[in-house]
Structure formats: C-alpha cells, structure tokens
N, C-alpha and C. Protein backbone atom coordinates (compact mmCIF):
# COMPACT_ATOMS: atom_id res chain seq x y z
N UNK A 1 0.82 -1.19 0.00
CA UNK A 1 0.00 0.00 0.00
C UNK A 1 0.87 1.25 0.00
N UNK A 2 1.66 1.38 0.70
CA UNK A 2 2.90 2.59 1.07
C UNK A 2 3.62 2.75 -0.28
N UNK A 3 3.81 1.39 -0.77
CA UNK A 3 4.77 1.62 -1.92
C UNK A 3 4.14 1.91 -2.84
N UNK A 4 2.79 1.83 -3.75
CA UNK A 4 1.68 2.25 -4.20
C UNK A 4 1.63 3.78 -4.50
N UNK A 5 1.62 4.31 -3.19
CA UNK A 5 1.27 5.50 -2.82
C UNK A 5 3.05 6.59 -3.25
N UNK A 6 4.30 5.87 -2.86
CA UNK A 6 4.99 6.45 -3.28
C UNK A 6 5.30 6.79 -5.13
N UNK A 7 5.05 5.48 -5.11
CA UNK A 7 5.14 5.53 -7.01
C UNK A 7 4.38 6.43 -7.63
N UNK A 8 3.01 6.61 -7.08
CA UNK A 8 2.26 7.78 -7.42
C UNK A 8 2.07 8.56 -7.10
N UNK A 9 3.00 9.22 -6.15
CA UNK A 9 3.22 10.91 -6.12
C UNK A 9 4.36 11.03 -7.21
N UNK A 10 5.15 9.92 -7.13
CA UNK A 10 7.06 10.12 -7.89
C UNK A 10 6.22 10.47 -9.11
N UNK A 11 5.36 9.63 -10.00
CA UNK A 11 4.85 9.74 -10.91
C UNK A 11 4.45 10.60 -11.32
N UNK A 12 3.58 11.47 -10.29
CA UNK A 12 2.88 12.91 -10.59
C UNK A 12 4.19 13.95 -10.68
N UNK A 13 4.83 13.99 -9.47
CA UNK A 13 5.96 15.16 -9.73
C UNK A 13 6.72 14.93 -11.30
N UNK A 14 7.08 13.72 -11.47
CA UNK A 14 8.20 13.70 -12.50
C UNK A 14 6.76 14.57 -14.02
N UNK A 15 5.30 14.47 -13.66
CA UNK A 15 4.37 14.73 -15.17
C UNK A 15 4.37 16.49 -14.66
N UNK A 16 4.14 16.86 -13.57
CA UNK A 16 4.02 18.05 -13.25
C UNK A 16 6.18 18.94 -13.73
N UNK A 17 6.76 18.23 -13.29
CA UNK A 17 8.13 18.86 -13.81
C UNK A 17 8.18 18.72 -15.24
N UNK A 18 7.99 17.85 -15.90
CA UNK A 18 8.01 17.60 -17.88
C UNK A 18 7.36 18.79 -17.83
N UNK A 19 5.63 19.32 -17.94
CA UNK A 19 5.11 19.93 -18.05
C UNK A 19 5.30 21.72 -17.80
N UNK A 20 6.05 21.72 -16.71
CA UNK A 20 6.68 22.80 -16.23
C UNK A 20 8.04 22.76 -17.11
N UNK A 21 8.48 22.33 -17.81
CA UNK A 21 10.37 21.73 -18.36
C UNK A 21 10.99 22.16 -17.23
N UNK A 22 11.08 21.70 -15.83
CA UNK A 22 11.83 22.19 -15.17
C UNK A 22 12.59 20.59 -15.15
N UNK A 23 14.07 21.13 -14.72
CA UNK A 23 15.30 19.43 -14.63
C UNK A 23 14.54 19.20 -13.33
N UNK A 24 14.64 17.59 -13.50
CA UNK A 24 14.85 16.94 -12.27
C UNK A 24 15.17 17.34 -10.97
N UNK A 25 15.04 17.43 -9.98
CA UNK A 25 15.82 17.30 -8.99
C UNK A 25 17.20 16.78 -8.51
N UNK A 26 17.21 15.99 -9.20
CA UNK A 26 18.93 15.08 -9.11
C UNK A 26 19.46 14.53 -10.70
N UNK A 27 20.93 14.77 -10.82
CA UNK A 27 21.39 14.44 -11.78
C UNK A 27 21.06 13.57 -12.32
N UNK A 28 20.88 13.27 -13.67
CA UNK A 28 20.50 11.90 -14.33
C UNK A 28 22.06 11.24 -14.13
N UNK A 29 22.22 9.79 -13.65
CA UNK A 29 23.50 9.39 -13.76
C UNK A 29 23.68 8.66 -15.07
N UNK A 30 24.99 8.84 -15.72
CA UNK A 30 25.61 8.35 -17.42
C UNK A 30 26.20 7.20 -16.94
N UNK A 31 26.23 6.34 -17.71
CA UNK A 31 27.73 5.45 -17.92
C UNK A 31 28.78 5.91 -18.13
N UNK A 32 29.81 5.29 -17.36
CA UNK A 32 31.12 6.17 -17.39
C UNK A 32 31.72 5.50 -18.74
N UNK A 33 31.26 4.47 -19.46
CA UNK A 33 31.82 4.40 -20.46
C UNK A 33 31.64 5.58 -21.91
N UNK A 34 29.91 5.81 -21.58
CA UNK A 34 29.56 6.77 -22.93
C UNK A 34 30.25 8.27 -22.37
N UNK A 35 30.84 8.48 -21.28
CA UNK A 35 31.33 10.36 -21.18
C UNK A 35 32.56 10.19 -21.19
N UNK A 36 33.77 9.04 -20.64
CA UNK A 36 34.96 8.99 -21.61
C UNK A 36 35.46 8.19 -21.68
N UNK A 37 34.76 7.25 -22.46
CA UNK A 37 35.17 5.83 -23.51
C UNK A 37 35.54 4.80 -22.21
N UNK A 38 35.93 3.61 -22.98
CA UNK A 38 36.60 2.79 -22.39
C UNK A 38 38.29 2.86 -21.94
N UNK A 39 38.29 2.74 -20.45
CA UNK A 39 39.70 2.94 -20.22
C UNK A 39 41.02 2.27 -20.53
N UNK A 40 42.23 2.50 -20.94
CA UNK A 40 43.04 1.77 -21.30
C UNK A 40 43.71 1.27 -20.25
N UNK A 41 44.54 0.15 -20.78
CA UNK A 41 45.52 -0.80 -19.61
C UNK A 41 46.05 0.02 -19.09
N UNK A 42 46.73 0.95 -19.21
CA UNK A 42 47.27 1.67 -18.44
C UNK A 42 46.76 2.65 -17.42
N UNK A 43 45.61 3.01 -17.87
CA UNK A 43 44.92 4.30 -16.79
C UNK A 43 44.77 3.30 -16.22
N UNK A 44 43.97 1.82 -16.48
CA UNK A 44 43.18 0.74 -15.26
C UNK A 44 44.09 0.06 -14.15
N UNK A 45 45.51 -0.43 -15.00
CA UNK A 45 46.38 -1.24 -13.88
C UNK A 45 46.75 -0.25 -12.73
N UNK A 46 46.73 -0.91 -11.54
CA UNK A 46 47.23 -0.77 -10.17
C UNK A 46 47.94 -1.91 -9.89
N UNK A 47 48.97 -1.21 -8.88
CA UNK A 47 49.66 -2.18 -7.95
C UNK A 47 50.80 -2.63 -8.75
N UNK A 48 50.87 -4.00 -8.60
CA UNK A 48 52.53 -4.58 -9.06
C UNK A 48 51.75 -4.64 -10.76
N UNK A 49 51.07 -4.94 -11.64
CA UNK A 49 50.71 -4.67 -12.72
C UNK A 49 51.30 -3.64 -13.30
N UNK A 50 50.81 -2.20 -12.42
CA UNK A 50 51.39 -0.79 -13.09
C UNK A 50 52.74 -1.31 -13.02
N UNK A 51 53.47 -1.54 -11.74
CA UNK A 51 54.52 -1.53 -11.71
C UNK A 51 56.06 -1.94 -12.94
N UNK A 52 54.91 -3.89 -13.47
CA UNK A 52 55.52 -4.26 -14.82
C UNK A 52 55.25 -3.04 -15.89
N UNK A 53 54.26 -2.89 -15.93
CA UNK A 53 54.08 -1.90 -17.34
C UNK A 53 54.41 -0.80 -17.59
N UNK A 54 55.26 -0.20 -16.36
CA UNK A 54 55.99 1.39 -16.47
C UNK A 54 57.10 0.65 -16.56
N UNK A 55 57.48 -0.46 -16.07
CA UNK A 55 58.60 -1.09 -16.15
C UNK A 55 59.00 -1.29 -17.46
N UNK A 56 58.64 -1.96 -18.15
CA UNK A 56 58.23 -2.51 -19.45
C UNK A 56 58.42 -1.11 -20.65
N UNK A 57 58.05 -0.19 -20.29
CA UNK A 57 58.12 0.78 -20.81
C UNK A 57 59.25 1.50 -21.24
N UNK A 58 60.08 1.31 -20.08
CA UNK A 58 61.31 2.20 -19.90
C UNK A 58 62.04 0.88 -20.50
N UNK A 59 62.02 -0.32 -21.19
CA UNK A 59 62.88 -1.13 -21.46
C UNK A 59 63.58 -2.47 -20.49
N UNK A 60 63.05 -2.54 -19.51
CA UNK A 60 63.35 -3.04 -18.81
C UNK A 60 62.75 -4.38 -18.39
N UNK A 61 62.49 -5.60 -17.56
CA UNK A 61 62.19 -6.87 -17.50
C UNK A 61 62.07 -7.17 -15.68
N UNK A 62 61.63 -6.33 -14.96
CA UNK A 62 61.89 -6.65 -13.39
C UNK A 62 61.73 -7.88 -12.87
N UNK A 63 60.84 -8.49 -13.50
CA UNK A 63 60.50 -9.81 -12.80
C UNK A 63 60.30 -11.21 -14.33
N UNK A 64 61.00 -11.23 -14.97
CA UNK A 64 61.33 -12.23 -16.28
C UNK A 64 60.25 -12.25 -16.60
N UNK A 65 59.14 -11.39 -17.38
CA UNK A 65 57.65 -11.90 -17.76
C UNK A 65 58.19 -12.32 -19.61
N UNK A 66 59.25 -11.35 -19.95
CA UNK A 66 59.70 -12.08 -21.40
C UNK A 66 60.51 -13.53 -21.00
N UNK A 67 60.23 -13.69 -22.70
CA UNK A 67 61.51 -14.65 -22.64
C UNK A 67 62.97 -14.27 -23.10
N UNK A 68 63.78 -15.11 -22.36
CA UNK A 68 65.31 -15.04 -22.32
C UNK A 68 65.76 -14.66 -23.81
N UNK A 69 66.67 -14.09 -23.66
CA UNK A 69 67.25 -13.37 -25.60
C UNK A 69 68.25 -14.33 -25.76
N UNK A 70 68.13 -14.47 -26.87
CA UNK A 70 69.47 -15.52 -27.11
C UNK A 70 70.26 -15.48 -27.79
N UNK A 71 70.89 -15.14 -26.75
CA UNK A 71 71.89 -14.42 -27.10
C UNK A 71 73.67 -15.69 -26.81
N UNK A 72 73.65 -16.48 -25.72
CA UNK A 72 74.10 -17.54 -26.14
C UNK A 72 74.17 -18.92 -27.01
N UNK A 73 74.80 -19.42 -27.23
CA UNK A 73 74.95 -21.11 -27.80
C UNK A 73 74.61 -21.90 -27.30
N UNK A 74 74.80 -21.99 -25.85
CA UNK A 74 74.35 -23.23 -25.69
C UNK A 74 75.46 -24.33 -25.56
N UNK A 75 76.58 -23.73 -25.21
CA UNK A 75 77.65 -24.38 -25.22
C UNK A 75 77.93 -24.69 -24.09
N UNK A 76 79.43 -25.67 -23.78
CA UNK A 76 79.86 -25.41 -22.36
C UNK A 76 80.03 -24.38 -22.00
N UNK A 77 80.90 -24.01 -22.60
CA UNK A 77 81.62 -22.25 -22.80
C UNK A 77 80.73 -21.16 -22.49
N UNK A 78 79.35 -21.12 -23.63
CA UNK A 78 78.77 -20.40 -23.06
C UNK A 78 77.09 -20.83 -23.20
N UNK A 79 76.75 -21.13 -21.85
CA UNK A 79 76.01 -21.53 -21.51
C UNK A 79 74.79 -20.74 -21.36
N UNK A 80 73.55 -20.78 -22.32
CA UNK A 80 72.37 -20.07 -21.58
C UNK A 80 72.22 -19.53 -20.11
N UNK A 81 71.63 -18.61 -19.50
CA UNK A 81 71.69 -17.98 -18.51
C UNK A 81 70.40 -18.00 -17.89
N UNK A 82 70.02 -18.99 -16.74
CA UNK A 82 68.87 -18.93 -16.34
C UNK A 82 68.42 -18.19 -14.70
N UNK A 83 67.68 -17.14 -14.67
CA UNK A 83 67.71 -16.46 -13.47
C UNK A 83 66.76 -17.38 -12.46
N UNK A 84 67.20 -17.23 -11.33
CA UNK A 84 66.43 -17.64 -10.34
C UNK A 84 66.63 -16.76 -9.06
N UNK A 85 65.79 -17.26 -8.00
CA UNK A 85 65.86 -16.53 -6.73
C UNK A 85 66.11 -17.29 -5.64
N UNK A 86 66.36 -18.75 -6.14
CA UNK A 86 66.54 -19.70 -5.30
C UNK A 86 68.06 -20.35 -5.40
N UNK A 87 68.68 -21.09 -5.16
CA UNK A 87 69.39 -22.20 -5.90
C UNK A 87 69.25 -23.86 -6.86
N UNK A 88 67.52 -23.38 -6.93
CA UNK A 88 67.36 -24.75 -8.43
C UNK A 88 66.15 -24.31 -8.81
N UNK A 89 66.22 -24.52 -9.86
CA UNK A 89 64.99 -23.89 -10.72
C UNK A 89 64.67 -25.06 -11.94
N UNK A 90 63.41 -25.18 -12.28
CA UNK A 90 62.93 -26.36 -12.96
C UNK A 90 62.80 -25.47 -14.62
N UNK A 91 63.49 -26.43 -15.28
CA UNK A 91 63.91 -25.69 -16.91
C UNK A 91 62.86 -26.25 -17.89
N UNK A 92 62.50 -25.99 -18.76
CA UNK A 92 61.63 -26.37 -19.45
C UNK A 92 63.02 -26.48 -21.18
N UNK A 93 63.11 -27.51 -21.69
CA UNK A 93 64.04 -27.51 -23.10
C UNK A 93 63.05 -28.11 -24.29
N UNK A 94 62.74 -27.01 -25.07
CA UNK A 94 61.91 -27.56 -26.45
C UNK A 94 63.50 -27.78 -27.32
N UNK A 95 64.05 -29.44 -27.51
CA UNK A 95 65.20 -29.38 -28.55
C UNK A 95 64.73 -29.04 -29.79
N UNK A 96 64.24 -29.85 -30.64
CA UNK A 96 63.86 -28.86 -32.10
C UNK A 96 63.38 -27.45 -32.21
N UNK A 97 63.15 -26.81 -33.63
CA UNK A 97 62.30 -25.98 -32.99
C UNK A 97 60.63 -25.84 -33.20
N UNK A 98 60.55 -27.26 -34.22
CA UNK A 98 59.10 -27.67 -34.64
C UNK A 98 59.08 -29.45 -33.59
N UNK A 99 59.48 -29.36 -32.33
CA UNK A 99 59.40 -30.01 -31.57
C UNK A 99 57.92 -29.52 -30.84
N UNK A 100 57.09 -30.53 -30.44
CA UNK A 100 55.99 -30.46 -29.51
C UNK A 100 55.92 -30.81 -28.09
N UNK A 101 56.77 -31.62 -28.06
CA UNK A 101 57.08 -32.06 -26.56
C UNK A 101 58.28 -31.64 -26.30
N UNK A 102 57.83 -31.05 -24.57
CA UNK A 102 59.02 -29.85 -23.54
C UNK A 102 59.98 -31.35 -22.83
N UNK A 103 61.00 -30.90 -22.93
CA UNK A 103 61.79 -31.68 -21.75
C UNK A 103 61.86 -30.87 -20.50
N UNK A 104 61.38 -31.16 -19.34
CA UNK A 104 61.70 -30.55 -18.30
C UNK A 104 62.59 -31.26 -17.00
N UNK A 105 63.60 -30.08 -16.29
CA UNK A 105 64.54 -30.72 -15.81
C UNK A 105 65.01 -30.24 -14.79
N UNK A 106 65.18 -30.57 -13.48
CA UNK A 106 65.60 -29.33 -12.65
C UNK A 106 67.55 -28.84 -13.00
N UNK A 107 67.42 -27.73 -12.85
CA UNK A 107 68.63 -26.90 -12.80
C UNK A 107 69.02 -26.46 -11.62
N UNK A 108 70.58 -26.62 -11.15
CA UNK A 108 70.92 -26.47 -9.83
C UNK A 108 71.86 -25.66 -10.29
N UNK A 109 72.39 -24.89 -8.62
CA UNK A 109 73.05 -23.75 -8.94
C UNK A 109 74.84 -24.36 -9.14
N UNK A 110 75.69 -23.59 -9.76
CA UNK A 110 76.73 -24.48 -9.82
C UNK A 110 77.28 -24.37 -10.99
N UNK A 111 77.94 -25.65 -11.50
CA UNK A 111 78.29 -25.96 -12.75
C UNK A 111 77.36 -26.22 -13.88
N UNK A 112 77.72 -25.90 -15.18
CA UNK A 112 76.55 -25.53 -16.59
C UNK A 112 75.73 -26.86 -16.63
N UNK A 113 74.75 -27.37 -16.76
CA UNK A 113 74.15 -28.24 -17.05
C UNK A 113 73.90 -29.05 -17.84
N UNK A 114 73.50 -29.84 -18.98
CA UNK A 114 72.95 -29.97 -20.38
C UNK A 114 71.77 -30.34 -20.05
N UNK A 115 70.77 -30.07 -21.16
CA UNK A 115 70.04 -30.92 -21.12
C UNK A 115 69.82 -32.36 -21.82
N UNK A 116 69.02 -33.20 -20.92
CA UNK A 116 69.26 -34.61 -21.21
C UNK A 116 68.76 -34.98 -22.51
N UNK A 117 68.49 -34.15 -23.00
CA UNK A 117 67.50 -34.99 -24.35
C UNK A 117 68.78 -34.18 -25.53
N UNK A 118 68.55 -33.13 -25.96
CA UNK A 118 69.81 -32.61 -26.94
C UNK A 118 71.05 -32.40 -26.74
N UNK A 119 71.31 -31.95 -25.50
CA UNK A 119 72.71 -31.69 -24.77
C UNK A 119 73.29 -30.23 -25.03
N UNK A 120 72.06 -29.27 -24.82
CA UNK A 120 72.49 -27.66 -24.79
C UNK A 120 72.47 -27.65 -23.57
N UNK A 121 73.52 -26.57 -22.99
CA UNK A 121 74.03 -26.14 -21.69
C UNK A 121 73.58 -25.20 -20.76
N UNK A 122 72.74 -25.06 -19.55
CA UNK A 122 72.07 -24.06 -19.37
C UNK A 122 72.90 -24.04 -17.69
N UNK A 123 73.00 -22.52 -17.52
CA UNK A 123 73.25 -22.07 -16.47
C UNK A 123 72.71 -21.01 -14.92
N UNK A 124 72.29 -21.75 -13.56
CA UNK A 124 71.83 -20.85 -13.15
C UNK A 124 72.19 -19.55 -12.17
N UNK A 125 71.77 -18.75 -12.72
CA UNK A 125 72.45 -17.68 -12.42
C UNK A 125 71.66 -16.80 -11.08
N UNK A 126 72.52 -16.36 -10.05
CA UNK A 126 71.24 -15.81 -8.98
C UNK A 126 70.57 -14.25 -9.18
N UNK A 127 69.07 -14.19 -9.48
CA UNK A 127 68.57 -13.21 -9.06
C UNK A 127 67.89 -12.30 -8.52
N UNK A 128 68.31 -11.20 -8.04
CA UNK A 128 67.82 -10.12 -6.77
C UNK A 128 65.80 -9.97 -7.24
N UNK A 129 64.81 -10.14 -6.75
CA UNK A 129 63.74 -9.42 -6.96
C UNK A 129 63.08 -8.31 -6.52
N UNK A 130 63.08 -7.49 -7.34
CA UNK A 130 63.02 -5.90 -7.03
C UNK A 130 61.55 -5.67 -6.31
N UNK A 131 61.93 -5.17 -5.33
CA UNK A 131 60.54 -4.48 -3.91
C UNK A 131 60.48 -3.61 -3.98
C-alpha cells in the first residue's frame, strides 16, 4: 500500500516537472563508459601490474615476464643464462624448434648443465627481486 502510494506521487511530480520543463531534482547518472570511452591498460592497472608496465616501458624486465634473448649457444663455454631466486629452478628444453614435446629438468646452482634430451648447456644464475 505505502509503496503504491509512493510511485504515485514520484509519478505525478516527474508529469508536473516535464510539463513545467523544469530538470529533475537530481542528476540523471551516465555510464562512465559513454562520457569517456573505455579505459586503457594503463589508466586501469594498479599495484605490481602498473609496476611491470611502467617497467616494461622504460625497457626493462623486473620480474622475467619475457623470454630469455638468445643471445648464447648453448655451449659449455657459453652456456644459456637462467635467473632464479633460489638455488634450483625447474627448466623447461623444447630441442627442435618444430618439436611439440618440452623436456623438463631441474637446474641447480653451480656448474653448466645440459640438457638430457639434446645436450644444450644451461646455467643458473642468482637473481635479486626488485621491492
């Protein structure tokens, strides 16, 4: 009954204001998408997100989200360079490069490694993670 009764006063004011063209009483609220567009990754990320993507920006890799450049052989000599924060880290080796199946292997800190399936040399190397 109460709620009845509210709908039809709201009703009357909103025909009595049209009629008068006077605005509303309270702002009509928009979508924040139709007054300025959809926001980009960058205005939206917070936190350690922003953090990669200003990172990222300036050229840089803080926390390995690329992959490794290769920039070694694969040799004894010179051995791929694998970062960690620990002292063993589990390697993933695709030998071909139209190979489908990963060899995976743990890597300890130390002397160069190979891996068991082709016999390229990987090394782990210790690294700091930036706070």
């Amino acid at each position: 009954m109460a709620a009845r009764l509210l709908l039809r006063s709201a009703y009357r004011g909103a025909i009595r204001c049209r009629a008068a063209r006077v605005p509303f009483p309270f702002p009509v609220l928009t979508r924040t998408m139709a007054s300025g567009g959809i926001p980009t990754d960058e205005e939206q990320a917070t936190g350690l997100e922003k953090i990669i993507m200003n990172a990222m920006k300036e050229g840089s890799d803080p926390y390995n989200v690329l992959t490794p450049k290769d920039i070694a052989s694969g040799s004894k000599e010179d051995p791929h360079l694998v970062p960690s924060i620990s002292n063993k880290r589990i390697v993933g080796c695709i030998c071909e490069p139209d190979n489908t199946v990963v060899i995976w292997f743990w890597l300890l800190e130390g002397e160069a490694q190979r891996c068991p399936s082709c016999g390229v040399h990987y090394k782990l190397v210790h690294h700091q993670v930036p706070h």
